[in-house]
N, C-alpha and C. Protein backbone atom coordinates (compact mmCIF):
# COMPACT_ATOMS: atom_id res chain seq x y z
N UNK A 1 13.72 26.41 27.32
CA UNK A 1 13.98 26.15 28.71
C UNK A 1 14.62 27.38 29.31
N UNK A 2 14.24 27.59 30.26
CA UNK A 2 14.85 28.67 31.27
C UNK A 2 15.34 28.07 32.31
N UNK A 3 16.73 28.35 32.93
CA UNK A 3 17.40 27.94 34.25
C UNK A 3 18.79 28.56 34.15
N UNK A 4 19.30 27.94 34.67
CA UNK A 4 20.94 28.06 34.83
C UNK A 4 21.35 28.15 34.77
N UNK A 5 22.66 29.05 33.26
CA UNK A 5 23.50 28.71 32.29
C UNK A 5 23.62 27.29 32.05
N UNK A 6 24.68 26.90 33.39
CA UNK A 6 25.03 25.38 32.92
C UNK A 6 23.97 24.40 33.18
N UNK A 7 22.75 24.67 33.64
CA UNK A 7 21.38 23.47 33.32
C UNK A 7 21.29 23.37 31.59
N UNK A 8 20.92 25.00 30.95
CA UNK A 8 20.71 24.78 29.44
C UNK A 8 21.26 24.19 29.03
N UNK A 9 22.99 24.52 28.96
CA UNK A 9 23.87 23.79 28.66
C UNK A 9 23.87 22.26 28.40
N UNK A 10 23.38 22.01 28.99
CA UNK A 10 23.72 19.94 29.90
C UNK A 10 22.27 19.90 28.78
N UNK A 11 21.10 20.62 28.87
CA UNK A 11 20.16 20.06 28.18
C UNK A 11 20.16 20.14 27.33
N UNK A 12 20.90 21.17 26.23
CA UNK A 12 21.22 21.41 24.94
C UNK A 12 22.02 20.33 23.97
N UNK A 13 22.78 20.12 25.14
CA UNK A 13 23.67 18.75 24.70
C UNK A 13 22.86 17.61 24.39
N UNK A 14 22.05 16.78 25.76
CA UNK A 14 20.93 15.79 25.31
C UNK A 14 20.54 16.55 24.39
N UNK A 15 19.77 17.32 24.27
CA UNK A 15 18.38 17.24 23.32
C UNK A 15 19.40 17.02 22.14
N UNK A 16 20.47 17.44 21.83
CA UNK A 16 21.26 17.50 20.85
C UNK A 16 21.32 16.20 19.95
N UNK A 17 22.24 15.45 21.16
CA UNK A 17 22.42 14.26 20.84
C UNK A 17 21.36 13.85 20.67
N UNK A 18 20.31 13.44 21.39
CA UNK A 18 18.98 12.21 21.39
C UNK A 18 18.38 12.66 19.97
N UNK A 19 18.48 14.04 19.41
CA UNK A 19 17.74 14.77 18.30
C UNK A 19 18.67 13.79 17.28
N UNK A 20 19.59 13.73 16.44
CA UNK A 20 20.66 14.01 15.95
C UNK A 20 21.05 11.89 15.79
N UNK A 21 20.97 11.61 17.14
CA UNK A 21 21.25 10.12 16.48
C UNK A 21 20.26 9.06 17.32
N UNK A 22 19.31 9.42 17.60
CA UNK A 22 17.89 8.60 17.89
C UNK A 22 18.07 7.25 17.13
N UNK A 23 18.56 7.28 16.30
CA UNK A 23 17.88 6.15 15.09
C UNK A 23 19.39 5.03 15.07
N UNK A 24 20.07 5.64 15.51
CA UNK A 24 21.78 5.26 15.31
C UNK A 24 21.56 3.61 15.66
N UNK A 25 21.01 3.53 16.99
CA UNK A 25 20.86 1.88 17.23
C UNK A 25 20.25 1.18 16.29
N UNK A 26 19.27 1.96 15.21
CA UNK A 26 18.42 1.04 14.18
C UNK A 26 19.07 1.05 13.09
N UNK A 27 20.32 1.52 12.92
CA UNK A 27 21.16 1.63 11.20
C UNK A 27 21.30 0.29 11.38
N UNK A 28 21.78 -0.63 11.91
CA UNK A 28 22.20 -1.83 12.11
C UNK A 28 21.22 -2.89 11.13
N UNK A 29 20.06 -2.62 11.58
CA UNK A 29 19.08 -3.18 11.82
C UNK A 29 18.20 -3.06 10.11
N UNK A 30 18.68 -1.30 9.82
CA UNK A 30 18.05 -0.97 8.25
C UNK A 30 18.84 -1.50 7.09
N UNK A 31 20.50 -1.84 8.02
CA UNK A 31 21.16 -2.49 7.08
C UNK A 31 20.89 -4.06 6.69
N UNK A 32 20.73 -4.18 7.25
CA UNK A 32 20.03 -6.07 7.37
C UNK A 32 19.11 -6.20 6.45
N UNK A 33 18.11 -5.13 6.75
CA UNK A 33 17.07 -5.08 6.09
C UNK A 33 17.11 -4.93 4.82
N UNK A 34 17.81 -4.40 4.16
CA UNK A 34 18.31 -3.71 2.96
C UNK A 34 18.45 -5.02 2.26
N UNK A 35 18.98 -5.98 2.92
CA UNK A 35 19.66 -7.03 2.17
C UNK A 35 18.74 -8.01 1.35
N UNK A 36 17.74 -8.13 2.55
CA UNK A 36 16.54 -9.03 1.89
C UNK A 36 16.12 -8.83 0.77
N UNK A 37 15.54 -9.92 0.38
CA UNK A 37 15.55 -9.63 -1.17
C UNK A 37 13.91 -9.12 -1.48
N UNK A 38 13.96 -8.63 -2.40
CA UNK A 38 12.79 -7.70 -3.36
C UNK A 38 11.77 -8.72 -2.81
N UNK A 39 11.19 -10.33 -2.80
CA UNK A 39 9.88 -11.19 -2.48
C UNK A 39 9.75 -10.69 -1.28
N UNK A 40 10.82 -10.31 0.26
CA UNK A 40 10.75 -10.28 1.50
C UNK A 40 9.55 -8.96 1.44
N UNK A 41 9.84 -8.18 1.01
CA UNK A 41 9.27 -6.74 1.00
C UNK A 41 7.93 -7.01 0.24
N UNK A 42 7.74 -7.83 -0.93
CA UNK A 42 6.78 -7.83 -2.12
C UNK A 42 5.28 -8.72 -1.13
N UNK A 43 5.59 -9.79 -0.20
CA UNK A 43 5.22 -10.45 0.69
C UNK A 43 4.63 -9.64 1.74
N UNK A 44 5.54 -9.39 2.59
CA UNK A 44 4.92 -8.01 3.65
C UNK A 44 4.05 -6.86 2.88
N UNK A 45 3.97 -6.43 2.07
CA UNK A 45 2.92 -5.57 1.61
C UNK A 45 2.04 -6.46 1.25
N UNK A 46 2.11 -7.59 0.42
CA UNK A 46 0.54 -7.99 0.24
C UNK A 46 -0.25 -8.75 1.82
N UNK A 47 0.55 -8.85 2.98
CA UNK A 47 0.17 -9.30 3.70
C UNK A 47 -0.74 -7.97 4.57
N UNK A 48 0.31 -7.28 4.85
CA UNK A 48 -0.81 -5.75 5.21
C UNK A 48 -1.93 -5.72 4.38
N UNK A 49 -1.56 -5.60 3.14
CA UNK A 49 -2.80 -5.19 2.55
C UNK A 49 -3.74 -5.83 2.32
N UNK A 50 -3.91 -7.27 2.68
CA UNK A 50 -5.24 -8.34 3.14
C UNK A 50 -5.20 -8.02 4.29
N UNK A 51 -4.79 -7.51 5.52
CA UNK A 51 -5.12 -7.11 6.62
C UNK A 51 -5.68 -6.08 6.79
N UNK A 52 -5.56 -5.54 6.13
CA UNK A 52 -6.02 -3.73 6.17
C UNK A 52 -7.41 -3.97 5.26
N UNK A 53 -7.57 -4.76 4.33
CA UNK A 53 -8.92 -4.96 3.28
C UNK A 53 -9.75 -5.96 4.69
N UNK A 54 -8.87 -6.97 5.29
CA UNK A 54 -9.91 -7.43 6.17
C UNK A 54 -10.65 -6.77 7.55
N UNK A 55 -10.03 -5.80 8.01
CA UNK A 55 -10.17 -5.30 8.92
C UNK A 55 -11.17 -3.88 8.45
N UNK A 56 -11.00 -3.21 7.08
CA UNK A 56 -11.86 -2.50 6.81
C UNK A 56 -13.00 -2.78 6.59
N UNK A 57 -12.67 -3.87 5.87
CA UNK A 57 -14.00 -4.20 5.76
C UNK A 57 -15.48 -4.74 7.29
N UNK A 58 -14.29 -5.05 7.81
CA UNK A 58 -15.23 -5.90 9.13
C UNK A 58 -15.72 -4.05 9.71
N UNK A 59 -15.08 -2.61 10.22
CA UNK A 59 -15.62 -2.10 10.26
C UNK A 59 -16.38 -0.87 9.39
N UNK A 60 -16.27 -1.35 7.86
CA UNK A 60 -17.43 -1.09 7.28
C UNK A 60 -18.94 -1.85 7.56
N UNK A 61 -18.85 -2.64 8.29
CA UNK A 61 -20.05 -3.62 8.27
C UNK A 61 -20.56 -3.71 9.64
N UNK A 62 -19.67 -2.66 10.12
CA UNK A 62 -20.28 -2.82 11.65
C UNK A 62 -20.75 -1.13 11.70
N UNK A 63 -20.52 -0.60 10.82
CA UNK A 63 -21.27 0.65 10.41
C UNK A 63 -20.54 1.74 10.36
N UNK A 64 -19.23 1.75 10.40
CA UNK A 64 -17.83 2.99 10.58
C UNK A 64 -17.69 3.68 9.03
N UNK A 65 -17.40 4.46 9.08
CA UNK A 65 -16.82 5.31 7.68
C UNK A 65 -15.62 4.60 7.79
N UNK A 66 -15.23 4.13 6.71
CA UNK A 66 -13.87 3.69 6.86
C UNK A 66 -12.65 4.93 5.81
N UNK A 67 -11.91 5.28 6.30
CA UNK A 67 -10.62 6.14 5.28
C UNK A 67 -9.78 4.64 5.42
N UNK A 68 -9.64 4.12 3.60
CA UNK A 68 -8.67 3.27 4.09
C UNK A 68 -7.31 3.62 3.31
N UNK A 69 -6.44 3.35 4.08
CA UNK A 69 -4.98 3.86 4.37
C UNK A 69 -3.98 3.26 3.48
N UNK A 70 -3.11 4.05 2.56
CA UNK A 70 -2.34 3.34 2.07
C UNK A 70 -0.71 3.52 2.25
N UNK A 71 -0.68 4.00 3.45
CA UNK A 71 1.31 3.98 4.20
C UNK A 71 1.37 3.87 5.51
N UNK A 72 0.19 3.17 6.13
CA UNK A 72 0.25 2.99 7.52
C UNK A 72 -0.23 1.98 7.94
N UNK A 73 -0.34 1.58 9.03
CA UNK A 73 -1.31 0.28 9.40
C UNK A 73 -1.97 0.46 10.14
N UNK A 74 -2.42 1.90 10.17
CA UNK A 74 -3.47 2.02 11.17
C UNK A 74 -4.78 2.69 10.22
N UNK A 75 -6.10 2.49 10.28
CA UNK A 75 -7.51 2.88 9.59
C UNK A 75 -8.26 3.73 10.44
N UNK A 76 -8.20 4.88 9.65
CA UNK A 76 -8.96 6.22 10.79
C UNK A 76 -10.61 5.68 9.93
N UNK A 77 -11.19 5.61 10.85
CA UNK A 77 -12.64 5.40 10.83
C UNK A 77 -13.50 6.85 11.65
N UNK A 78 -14.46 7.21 10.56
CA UNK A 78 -15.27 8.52 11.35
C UNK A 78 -16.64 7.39 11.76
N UNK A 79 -16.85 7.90 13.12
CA UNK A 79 -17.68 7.18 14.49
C UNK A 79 -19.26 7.74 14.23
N UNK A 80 -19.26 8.88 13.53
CA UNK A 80 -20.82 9.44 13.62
C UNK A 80 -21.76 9.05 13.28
N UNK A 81 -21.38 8.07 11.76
CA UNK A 81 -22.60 7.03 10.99
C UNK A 81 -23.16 6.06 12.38
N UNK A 82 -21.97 6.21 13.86
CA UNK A 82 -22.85 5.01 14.44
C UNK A 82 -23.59 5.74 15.64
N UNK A 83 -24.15 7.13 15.37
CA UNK A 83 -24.27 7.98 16.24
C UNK A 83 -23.31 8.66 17.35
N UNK A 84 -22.30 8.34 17.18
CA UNK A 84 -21.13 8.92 17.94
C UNK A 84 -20.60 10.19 17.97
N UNK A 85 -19.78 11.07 18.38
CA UNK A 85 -19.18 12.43 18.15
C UNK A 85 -18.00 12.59 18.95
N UNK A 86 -17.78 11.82 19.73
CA UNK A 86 -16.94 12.04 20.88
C UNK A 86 -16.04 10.92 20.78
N UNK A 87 -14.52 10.89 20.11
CA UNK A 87 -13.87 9.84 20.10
C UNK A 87 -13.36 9.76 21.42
N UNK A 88 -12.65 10.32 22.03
CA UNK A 88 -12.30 10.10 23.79
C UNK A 88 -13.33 8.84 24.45
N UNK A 89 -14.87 9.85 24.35
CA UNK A 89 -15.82 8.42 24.98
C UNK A 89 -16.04 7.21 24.46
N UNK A 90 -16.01 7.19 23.05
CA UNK A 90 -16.42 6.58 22.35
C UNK A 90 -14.70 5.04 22.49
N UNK A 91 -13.67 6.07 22.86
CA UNK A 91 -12.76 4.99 22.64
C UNK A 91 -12.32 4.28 24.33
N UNK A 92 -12.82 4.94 25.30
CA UNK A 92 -12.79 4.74 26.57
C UNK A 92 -13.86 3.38 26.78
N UNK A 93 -14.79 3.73 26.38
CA UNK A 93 -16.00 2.36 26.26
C UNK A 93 -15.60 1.23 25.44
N UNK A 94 -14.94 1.59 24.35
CA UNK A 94 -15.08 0.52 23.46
C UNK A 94 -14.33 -0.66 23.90
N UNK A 95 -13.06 -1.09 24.91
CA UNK A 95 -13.16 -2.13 25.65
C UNK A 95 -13.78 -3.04 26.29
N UNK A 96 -14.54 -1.86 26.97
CA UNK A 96 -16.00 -2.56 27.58
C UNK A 96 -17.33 -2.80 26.99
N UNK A 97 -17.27 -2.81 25.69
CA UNK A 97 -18.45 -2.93 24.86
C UNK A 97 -18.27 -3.52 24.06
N UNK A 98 -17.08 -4.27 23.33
CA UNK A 98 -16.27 -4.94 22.58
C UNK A 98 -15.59 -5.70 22.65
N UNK A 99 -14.18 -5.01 23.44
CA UNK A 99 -13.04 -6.19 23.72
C UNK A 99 -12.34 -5.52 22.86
N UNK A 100 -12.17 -4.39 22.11
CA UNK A 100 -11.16 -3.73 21.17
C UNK A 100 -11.19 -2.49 21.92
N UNK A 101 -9.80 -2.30 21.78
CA UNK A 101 -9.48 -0.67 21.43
C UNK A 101 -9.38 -0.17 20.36
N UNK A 102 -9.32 1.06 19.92
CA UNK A 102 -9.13 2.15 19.31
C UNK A 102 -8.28 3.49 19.57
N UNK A 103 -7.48 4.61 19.25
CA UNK A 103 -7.23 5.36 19.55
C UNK A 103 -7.98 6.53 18.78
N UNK A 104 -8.49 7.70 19.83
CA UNK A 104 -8.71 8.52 19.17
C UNK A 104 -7.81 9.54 18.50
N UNK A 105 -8.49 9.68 17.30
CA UNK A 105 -7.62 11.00 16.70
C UNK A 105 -7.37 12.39 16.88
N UNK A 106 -8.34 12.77 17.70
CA UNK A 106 -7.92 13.83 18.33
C UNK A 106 -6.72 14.21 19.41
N UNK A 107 -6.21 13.39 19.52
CA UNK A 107 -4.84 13.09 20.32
C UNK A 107 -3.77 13.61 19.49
N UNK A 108 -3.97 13.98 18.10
CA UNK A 108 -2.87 14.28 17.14
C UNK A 108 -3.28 15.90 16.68
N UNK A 109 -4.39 16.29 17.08
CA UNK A 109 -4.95 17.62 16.27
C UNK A 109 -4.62 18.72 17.17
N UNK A 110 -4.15 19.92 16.49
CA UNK A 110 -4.07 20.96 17.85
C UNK A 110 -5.61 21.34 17.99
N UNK A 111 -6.60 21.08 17.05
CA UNK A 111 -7.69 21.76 17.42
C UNK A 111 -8.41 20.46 17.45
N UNK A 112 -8.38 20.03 18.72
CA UNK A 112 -9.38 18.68 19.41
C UNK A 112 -10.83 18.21 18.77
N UNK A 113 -10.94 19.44 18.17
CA UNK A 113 -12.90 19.52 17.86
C UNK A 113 -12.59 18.90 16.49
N UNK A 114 -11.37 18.98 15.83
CA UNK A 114 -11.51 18.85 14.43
C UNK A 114 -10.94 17.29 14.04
N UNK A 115 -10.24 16.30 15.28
CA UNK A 115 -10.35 15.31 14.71
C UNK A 115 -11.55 14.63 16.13
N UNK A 116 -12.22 14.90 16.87
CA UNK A 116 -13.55 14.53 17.56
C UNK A 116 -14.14 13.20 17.24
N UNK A 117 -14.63 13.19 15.88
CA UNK A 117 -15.22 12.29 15.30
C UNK A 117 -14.61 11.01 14.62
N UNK A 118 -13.35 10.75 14.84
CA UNK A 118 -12.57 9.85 14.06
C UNK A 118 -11.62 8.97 15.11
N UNK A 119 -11.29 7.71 14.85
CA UNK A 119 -10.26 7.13 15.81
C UNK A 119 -10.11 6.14 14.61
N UNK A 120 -9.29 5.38 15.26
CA UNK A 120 -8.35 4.91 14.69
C UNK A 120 -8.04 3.77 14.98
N UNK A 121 -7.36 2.24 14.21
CA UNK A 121 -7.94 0.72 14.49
C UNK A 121 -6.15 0.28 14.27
N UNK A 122 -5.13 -0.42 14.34
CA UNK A 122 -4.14 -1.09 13.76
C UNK A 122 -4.75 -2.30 13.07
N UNK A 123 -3.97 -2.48 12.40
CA UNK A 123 -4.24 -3.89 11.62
C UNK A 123 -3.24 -4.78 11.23
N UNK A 124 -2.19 -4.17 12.67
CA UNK A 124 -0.66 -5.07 11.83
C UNK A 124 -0.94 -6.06 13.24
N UNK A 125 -2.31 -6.96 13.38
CA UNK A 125 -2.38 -8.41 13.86
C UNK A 125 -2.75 -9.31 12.58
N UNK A 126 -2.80 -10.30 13.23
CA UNK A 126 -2.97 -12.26 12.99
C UNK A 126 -4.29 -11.45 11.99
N UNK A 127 -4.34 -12.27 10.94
CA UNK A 127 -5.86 -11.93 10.28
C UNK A 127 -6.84 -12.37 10.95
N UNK A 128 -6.84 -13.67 12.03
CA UNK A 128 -7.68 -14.41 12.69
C UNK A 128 -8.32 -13.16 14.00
N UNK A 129 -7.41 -12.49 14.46
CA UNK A 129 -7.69 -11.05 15.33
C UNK A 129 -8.59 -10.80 14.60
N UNK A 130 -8.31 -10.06 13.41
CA UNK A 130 -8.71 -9.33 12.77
C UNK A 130 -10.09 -9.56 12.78
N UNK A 131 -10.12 -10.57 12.34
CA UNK A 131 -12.07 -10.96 11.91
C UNK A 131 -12.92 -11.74 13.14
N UNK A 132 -12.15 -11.75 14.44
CA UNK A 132 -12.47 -12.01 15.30
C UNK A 132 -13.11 -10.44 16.01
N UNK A 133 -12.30 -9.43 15.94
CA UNK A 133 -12.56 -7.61 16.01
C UNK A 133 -13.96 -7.46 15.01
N UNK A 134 -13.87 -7.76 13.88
CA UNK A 134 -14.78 -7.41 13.36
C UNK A 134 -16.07 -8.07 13.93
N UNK A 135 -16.03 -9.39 14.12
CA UNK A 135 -17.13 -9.87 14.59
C UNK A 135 -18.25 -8.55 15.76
N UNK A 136 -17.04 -8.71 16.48
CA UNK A 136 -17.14 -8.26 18.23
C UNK A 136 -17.73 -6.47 17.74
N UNK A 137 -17.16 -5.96 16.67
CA UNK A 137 -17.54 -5.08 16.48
C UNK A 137 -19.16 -4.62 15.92
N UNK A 138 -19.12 -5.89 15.21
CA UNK A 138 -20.70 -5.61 14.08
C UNK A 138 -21.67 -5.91 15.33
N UNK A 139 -21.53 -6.66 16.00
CA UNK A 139 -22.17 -7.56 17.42
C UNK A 139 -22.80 -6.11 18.24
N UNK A 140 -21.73 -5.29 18.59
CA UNK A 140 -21.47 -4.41 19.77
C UNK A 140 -22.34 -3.14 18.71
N UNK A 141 -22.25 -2.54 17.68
CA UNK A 141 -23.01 -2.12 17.01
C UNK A 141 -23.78 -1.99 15.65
């Protein structure tokens, strides 16, 4: 930043702070968490991970490359097996051709061209979503 002395100043401070204890409101919250016992945690992973097997699968079958993911809940799928190249268009339509979104991955790449072909699905809904998406998806292509 360029300005003022005392503008940097004042902004050095935020960025400082907001850098530094961002998370401070969620210690509370990781402490809680902590407590639950070993089934709470053992439960939530096998529940993702029938969500993430159901949801890959629905767009393996609607014709997507699927990468499926094992520390996230989101499934980068490459778009080209369905003639696609352009995740931007491809994820701008897909409301209106579906009823799902997607995000594209090129939103994360400094070089745009190199994630182009790939977007991206969550799967931390209802399993009933889930295979309701897939439907809408295999349908739509």
């Amino acid at each position: 930043m360029t300005s003022a002395p005392e503008l940097v100043s004042a902004v050095r401070s935020a960025k400082q702070f907001l850098t530094y204890v961002a998370s401070g409101p969620f210690q509370y919250a990781v402490a809680e968490a902590l407590a639950l016992p070993d089934a709470y945690f053992e439960g939530f992973r096998a529940d993702m991970l029938t969500k993430r097997n159901v949801l890959a699968s629905g767009l393996a079958d609607a014709g997507f490359e699927v990468f499926r993911t094992a520390g996230t809940y989101f499934i980068t799928t490459d778009i080209r097996p369905l003639g696609e190249t352009d995740g931007f268009a491809f994820c701008r339509a897909l409301p209106e051709r579906a009823g799902i979104v997607a995000i594209p991955n090129a939103v994360f790449c400094d070089h745009r061209e190199a994630g182009a072909p790939f977007v991206r699905f969550a799967f931390c809904k209802r399993v009933e979503d889930l295979e309701e998406a897939a439907k809408r998806l295999k349908a739509a292509f």
